[in-house]
Protein backbone atom coordinates (compact mmCIF):
# COMPACT_ATOMS: atom_id res chain seq x y z
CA UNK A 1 -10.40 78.07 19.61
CA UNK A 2 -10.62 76.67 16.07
CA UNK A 3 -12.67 78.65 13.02
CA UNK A 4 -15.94 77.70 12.61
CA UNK A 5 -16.30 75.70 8.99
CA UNK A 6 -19.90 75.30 9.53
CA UNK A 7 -23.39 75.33 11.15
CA UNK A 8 -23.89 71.52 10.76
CA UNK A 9 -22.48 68.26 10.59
CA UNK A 10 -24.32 65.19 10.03
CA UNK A 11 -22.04 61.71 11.07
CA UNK A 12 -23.91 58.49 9.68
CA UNK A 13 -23.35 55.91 12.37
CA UNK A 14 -22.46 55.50 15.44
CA UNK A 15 -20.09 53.32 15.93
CA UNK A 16 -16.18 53.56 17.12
CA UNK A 17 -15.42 55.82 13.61
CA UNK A 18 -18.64 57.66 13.94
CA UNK A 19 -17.28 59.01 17.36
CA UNK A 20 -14.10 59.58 16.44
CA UNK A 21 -15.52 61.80 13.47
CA UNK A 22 -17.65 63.32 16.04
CA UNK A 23 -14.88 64.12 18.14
CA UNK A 24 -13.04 66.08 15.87
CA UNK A 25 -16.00 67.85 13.83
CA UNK A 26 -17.35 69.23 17.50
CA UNK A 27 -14.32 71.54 17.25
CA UNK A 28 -15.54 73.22 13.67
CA UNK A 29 -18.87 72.75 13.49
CA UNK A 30 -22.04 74.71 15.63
CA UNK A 31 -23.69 71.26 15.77
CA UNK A 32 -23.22 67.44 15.10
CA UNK A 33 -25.77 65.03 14.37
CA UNK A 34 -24.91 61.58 14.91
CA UNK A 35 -27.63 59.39 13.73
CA UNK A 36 -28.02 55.79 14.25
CA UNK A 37 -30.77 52.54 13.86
CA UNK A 38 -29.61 51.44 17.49
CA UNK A 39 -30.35 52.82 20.62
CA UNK A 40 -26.99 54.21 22.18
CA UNK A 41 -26.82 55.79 25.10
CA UNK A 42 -26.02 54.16 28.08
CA UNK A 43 -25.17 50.40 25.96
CA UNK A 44 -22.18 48.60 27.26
CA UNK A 45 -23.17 45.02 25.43
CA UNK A 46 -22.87 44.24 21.09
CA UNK A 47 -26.07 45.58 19.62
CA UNK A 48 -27.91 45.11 16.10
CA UNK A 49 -25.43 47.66 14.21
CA UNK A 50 -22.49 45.76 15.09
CA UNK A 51 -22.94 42.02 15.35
CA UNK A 52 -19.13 41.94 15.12
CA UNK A 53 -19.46 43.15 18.76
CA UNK A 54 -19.60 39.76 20.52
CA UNK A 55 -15.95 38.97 18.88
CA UNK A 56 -12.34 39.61 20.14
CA UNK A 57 -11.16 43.11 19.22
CA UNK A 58 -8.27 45.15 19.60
CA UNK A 59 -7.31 48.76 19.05
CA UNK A 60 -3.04 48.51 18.13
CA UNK A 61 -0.81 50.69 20.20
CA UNK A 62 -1.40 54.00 17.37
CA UNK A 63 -5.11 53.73 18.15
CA UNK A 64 -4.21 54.05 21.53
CA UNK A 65 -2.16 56.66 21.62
CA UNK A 66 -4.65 58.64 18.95
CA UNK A 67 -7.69 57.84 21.77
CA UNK A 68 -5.45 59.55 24.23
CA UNK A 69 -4.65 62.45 22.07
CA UNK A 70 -8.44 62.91 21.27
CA UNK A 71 -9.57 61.88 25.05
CA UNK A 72 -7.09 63.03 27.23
CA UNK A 73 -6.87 60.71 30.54
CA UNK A 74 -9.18 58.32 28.40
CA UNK A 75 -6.43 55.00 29.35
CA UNK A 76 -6.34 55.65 33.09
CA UNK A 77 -9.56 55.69 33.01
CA UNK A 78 -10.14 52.12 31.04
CA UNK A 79 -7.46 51.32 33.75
CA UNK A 80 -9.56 52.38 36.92
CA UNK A 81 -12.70 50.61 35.19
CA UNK A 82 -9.97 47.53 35.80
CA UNK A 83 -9.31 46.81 32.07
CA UNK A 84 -5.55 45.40 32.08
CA UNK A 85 -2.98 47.26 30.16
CA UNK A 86 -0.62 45.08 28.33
CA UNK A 87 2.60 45.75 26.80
CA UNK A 88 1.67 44.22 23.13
CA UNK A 89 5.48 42.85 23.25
CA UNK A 90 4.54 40.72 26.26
CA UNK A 91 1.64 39.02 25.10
CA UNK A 92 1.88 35.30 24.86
CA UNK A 93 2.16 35.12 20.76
CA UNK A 94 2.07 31.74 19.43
CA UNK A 95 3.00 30.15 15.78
CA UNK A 96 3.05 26.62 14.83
CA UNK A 97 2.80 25.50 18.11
CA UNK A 98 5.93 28.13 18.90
CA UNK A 99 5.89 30.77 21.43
CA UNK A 100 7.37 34.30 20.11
CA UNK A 101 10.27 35.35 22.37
CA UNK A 102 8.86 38.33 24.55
CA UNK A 103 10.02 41.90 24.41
CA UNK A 104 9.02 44.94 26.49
CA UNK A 105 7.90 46.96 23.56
CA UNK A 106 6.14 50.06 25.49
CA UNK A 107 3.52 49.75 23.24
CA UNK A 108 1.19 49.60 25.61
CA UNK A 109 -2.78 48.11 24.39
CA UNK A 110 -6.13 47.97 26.75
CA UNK A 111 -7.52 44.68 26.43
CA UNK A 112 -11.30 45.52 26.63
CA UNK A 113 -14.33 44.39 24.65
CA UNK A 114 -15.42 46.66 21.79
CA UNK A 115 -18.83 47.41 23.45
CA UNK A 116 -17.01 48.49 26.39
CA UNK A 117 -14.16 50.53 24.83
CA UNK A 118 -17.15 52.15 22.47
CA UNK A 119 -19.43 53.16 25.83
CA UNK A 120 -16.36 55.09 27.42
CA UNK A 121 -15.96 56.82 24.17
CA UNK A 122 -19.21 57.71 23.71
CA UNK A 123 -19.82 58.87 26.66
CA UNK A 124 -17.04 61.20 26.25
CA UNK A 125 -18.57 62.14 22.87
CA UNK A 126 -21.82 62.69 24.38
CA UNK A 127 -20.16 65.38 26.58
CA UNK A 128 -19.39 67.58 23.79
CA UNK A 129 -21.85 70.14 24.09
CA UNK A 130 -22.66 70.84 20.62
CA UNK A 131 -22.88 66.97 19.35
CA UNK A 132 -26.56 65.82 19.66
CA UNK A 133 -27.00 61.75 19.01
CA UNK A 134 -30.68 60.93 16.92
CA UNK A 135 -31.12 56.95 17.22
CA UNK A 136 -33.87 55.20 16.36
CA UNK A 137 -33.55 56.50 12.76
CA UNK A 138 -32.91 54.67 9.79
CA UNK A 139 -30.37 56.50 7.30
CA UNK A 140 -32.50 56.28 3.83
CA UNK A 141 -29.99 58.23 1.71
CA UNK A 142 -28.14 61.78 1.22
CA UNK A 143 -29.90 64.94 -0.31
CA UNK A 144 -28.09 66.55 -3.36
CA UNK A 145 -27.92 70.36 -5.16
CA UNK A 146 -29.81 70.38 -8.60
CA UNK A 147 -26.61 69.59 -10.31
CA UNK A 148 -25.69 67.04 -8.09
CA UNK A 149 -22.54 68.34 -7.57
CA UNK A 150 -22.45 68.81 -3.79
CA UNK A 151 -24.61 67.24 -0.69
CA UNK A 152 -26.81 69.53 0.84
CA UNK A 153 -28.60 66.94 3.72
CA UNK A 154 -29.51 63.66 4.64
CA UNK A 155 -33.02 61.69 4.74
CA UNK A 156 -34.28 59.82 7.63
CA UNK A 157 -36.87 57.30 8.64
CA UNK A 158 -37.95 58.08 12.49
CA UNK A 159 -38.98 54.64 13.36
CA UNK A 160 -40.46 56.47 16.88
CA UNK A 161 -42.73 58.67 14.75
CA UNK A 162 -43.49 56.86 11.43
CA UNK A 163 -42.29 59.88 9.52
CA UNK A 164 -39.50 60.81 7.09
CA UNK A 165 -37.43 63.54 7.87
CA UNK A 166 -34.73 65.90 6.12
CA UNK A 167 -31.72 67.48 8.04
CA UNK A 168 -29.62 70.05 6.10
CA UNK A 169 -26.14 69.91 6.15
CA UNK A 170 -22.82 71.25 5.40
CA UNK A 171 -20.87 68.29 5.79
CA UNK A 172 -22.37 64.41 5.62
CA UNK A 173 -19.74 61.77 7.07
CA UNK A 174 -20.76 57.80 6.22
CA UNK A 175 -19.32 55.68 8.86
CA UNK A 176 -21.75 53.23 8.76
CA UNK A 177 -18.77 50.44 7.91
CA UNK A 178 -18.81 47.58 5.73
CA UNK A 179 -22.66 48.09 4.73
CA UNK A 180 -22.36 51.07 3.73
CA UNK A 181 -24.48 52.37 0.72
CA UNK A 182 -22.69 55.18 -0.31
CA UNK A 183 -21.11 53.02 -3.65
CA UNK A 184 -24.94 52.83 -4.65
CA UNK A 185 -25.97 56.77 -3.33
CA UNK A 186 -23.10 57.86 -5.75
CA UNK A 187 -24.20 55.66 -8.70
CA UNK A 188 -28.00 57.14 -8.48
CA UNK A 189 -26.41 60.34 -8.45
CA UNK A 190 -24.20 60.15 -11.75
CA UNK A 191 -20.94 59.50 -10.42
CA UNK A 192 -20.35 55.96 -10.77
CA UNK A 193 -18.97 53.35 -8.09
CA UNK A 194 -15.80 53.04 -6.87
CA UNK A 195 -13.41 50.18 -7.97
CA UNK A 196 -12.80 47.64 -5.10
CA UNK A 197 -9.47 45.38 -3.87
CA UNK A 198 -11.34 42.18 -2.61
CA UNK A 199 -9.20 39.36 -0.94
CA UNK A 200 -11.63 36.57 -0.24
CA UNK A 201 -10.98 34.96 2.82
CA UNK A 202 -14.45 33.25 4.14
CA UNK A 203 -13.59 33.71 7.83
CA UNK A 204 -15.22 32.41 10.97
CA UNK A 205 -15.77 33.79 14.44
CA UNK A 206 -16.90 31.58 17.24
CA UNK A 207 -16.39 33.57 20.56
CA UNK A 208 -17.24 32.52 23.91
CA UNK A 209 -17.16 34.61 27.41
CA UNK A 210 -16.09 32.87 30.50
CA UNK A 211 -15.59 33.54 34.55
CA UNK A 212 -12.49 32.49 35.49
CA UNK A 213 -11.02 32.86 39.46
CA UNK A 214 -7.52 32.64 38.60
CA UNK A 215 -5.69 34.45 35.82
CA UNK A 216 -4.37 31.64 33.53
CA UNK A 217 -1.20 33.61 33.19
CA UNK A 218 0.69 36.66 34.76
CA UNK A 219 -0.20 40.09 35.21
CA UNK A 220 -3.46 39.37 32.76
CA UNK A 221 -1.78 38.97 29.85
CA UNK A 222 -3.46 38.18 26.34
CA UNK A 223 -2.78 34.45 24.59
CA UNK A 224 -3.00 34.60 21.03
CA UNK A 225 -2.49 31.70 19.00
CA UNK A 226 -2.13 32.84 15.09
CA UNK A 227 -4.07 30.82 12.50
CA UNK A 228 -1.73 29.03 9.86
CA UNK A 229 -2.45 26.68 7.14
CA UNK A 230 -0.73 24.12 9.28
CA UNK A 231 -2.99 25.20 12.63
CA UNK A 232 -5.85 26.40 10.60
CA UNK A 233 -7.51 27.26 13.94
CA UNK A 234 -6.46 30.39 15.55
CA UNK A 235 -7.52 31.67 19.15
CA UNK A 236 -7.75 35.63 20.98
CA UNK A 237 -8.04 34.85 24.48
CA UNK A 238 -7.62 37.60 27.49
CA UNK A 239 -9.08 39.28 30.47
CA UNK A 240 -11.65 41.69 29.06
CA UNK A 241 -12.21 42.97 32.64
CA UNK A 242 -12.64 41.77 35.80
CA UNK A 243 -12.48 38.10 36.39
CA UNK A 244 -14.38 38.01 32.41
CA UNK A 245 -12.07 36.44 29.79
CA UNK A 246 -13.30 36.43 26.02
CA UNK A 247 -12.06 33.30 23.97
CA UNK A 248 -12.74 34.29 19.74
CA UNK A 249 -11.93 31.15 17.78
CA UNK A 250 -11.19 31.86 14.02
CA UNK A 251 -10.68 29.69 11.04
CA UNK A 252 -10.36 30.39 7.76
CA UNK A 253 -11.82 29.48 3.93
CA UNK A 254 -15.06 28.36 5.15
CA UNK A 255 -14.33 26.36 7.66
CA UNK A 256 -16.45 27.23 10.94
CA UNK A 257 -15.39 27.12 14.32
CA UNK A 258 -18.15 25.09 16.55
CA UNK A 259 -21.60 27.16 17.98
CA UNK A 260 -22.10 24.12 21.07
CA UNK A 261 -19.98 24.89 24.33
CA UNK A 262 -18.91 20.82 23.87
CA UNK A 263 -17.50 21.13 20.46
CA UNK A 264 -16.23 25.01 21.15
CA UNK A 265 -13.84 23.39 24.27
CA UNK A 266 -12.52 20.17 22.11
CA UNK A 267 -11.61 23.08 19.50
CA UNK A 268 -9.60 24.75 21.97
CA UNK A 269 -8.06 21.41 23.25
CA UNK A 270 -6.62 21.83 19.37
CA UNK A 271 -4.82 24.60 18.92
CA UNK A 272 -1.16 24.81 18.77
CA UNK A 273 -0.93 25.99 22.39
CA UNK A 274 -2.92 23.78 25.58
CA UNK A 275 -2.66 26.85 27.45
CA UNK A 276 -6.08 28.32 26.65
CA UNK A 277 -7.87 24.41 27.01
CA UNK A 278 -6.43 24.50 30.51
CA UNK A 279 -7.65 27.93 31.37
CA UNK A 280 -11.32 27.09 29.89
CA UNK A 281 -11.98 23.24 30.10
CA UNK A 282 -13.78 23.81 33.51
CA UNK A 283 -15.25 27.27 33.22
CA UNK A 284 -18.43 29.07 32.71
CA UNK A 285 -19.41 30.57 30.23
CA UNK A 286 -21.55 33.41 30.31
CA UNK A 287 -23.46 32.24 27.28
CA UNK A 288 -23.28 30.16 24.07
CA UNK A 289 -20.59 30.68 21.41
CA UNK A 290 -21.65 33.41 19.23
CA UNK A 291 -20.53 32.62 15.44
CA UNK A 292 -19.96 35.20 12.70
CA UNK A 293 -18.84 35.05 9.80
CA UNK A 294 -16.23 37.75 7.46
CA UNK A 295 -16.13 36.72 3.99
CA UNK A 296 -13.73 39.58 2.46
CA UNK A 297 -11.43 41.72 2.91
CA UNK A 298 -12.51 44.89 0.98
CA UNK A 299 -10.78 48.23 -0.03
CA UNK A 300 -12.72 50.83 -2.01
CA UNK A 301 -11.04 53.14 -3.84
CA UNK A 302 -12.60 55.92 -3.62
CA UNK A 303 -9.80 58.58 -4.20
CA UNK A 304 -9.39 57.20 -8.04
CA UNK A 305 -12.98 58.42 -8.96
CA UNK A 306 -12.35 60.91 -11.02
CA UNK A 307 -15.09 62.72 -9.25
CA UNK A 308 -16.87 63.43 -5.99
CA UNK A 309 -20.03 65.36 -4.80
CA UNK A 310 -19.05 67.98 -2.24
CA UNK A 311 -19.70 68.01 1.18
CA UNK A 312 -19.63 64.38 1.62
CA UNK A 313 -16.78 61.99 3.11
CA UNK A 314 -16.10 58.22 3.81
CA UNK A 315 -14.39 57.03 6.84
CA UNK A 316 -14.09 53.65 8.42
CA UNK A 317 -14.79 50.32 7.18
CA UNK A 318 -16.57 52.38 4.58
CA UNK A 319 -13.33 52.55 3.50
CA UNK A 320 -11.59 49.48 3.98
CA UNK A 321 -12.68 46.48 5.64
CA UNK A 322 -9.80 44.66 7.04
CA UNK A 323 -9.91 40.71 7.86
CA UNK A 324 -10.90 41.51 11.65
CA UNK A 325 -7.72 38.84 12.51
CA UNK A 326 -5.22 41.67 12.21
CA UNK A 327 -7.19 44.10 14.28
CA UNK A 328 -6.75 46.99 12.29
CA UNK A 329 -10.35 48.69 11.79
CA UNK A 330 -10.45 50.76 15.20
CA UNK A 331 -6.78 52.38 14.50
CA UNK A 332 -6.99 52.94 11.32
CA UNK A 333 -10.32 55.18 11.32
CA UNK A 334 -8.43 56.81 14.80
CA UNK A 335 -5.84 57.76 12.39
CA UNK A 336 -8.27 58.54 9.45
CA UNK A 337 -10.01 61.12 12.35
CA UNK A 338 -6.41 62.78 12.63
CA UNK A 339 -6.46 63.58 9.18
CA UNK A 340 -10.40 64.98 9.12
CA UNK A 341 -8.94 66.88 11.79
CA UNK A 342 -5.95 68.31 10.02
CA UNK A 343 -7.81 69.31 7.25
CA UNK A 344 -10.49 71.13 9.00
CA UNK A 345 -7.70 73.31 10.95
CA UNK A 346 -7.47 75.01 7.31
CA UNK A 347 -10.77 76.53 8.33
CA UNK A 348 -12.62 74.96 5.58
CA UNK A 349 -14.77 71.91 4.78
CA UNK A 350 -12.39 69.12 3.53
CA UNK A 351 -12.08 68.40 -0.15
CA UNK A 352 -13.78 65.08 -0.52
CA UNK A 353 -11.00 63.34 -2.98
CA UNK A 354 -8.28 65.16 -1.10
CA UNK A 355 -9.46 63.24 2.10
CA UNK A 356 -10.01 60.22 0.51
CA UNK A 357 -6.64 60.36 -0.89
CA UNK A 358 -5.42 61.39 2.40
CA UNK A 359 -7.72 58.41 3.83
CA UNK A 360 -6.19 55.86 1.32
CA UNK A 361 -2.52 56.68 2.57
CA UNK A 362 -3.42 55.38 5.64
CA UNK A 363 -5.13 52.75 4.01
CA UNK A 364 -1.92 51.66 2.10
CA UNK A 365 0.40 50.09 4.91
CA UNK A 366 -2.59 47.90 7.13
CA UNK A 367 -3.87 47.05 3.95
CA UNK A 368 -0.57 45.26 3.00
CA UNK A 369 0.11 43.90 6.33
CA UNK A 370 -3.30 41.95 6.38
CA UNK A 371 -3.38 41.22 2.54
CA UNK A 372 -0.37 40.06 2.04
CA UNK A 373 -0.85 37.71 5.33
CA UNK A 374 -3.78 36.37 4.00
CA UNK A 375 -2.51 35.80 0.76
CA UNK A 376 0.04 33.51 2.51
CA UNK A 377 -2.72 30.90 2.51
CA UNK A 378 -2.12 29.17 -0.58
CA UNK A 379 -6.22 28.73 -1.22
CA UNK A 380 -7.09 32.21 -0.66
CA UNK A 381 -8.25 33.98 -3.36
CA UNK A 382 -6.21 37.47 -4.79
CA UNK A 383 -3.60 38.72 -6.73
CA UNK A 384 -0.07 37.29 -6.18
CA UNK A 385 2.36 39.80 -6.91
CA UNK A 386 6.63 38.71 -6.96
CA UNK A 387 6.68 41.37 -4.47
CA UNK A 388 3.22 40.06 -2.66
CA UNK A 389 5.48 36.49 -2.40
CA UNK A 390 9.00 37.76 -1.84
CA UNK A 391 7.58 39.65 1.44
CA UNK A 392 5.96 36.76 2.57
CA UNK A 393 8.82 34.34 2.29
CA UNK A 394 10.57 36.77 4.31
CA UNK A 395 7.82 37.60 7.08
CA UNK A 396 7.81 33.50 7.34
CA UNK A 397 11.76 33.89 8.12
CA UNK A 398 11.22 36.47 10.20
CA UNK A 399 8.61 35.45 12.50
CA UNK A 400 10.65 31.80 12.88
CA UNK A 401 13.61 34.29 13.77
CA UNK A 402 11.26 35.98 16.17
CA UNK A 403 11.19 32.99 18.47
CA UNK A 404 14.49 33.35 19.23
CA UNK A 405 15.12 37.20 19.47
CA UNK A 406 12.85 39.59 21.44
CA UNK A 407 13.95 42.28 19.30
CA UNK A 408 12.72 40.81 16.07
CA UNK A 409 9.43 40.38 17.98
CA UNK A 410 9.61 44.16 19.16
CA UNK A 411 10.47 45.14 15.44
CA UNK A 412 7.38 43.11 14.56
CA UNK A 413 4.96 44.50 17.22
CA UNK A 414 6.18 48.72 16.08
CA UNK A 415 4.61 47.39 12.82
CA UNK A 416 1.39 45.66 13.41
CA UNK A 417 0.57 48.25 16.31
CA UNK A 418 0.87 50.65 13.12
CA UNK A 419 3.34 52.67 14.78
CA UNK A 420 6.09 51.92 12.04
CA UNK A 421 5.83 51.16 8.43
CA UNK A 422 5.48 47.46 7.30
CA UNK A 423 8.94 48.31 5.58
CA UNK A 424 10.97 48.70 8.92
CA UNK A 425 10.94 44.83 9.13
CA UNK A 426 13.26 44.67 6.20
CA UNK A 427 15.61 47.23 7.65
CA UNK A 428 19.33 46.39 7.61
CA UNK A 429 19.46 45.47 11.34
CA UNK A 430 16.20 43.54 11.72
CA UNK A 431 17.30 41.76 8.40
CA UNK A 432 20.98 40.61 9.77
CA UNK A 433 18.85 39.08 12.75
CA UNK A 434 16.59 37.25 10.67
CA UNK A 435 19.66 35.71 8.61
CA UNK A 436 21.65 35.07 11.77
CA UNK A 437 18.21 32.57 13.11
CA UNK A 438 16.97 32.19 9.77
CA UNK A 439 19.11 31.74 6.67
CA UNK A 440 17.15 32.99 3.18
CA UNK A 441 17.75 29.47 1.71
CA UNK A 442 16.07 27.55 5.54
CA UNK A 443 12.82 26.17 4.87
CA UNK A 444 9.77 28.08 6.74
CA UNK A 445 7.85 24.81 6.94
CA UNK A 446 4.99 27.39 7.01
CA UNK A 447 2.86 29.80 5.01
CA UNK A 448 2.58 32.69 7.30
């Protein structure tokens, strides 16, 4: 049994990082409030808070392991809810019109939609006998001391009861994602806002769900066909459950993938695989293509402020909010949980800029991994370091090299799934493959 750090915690939001901070504040708090606009309980379908919902998602191979840690027997039961559980190595990856040579990583991922994934979580979380979810409220702003120096509570609108309320609190935990106010709330209160990375990207979602009677390819696997400048269009396409496979289109720098079912199939008939046309050209679908649209990647940096009110914390998107593409979000708040979690074993609320530096070592490697991909677009705005474009010449070596050699691919997969550092791709062994497929002075012919 852990210490108790306090009588209250207050989490605001409820999504995937909301429960996760949940999850590991029931063990040193008497109470958690998780408050939320949206209703919550019971919701298996995208809702208002997260219109990112509708689109393809994925939690990496580290998220799922961290889910497992937090939710023990969490993955056989996704698996008994008939969610297919694919080894990340043995998903169909295609570039340029190439197929990635497969690889039995072990890294194994639940394909799932995000509603879904979030109502077995939450369900979990609303298990925890001393976490009490409050929806229906709408999060006006935190409550400070007299000197402003630490939070003492949050206000509330109860939309149910037309009133304002207060709720005290010994630790307030913003996970309300890439909206979230807290860069103004710190402003008002004397400290400034945080400086921000910003890669502009002006991406596109158009997803579509569809019946299908036959799996288009073994054992359920995944198709994804990654975006490049020369197929600008790329494509997530798996079982989500069921005979229900989700189809997210993506394009980049303002281009927009088609709303109309017509148009959404004669994009698919484009892509650099036909795979995916054949699997969809006759189905379906459940409903219209949904369209949403990302248009930066941004990183606050929050631990170089040089200061902080107390009893207050970031996590999430909050944080960091990754180009969805490179399906990072989920797994890196999992792993931004772990470190909450750490912290409060001390047996004392966490030092705000301690987590937040903490929080922005996670931050670091993802952060590189999908900036420096999207900076491989030559019209994509952001700084272009020599090291920003000797990495991505190489990554363009490497993933040509990959579609020869499984283990390059594995090597690849360790770091996307976030379960090794981007900078075990350039190790001696993985390099010597890539020159043996790929020599350094070969032509990519692409830009990522």
């Amino acid at each position: 049994m852990r210490a108790r750090v306090g009588d209250r915690a207050i989490v605001l939001g409820g999504s995937m990082a909301g429960l996760l901070a949940a999850r590991v504040l029931s063990e040193a708090y008497a109470e958690v409030m998780v408050i939320d606009r949206d209703q919550l309980h019971g919701v298996t379908g995208p809702r208002r808070g997260t219109p990112q919902g509708y689109h393809a998602h994925a939690l990496l191979a580290r998220g799922q392991q961290v889910l497992e840690e937090l939710f023990p027997g969490l993955t056989g039961e996704l698996e008994a809810a008939d969610m297919p559980m694919i080894d990340m190595g043995m998903m169909h990856w295609y570039l340029d019109g190439e197929r990635l040579a497969s690889a039995r990583t072990g890294l194994v991922v639940v394909s799932t939609t995000r509603p879904t994934l979030e109502f077995h979580v939450r369900r979990r979380v609303e298990g925890l006998a001393n976490v009490r979810f409050m929806t229906g409220f709408d999060i006006l702003g935190p409550v400070a001391s007299a000197d402003r120096s630490r939070i003492t509570g949050v206000r509330v609108y109860d939309n149910g009861e037309a009133a304002e309320r207060l709720y005290d609190a010994d630790l307030v935990v913003d996970t309300t994602g890439r909206g979230s106010r807290t860069p103004v709330w710190l402003d008002e209160l004397g400290y400034g806002r945080p400086a921000e990375d910003r890669v502009k990207i002006d991406l596109s979602y158009s997803t579509c769900n569809f019946h299908l009677r036959e799996s288009p390819l073994e054992d359920r696997l995944s198709i994804i066909s990654l975006g490049t400048p020369n197929y600008p269009t790329g494509a997530f396409f798996g079982c989500v459950g069921g005979d229900r496979y989700a189809l997210s289109l993506t394009r980049m720098l303002g281009a927009v993938p088609p709303a109309d079912l017509a148009s959404f199939r004669d994009a698919a008939a484009e892509l650099s695989t036909s795979r995916i046309h054949e699997a969809i050209k006759d189905a379906m679908p459940e409903e219209p293509p949904v369209v949403m649209r990302f248009p930066a990647s941004v990183r606050r940096r929050y631990e170089r402020m040089p200061g902080f009110p107390e009893r207050m914390i970031v996590l999430g998107d909050g944080l960091c909010s990754f180009n969805p593409i490179y399906g990072q979000g989920m797994t890196v708040a999992a792993l931004e949980s772990l470190a909450l979690r750490e912290m409060l074993s001390e047996g004392r609320a966490p030092q705000p800029l301690r987590f937040l530096e903490a929080a922005a070592s996670i931050v670091d490697a993802p952060w590189a991994i999908a900036a420096g991909g999207d900076l491989a677009w030559p019209d994509v705005q952001g700084e272009r370091t020599p090291e920003v474009e000797q990495a991505n010449a190489y990554m363009g070596r490497l993933q040509l090299a990959a579609r020869s050699d499984g283990r390059i691919t594995a090597a690849f997969m360790r770091a996307a799934g976030l379960i090794e550092p981007p900078e075990s791709l350039f190790a001696p062994e993985i390099s010597a493959l890539v020159d043996r497929y790929v020599p350094a002075h070969a032509p990519t012919g692409q830009a990522s």
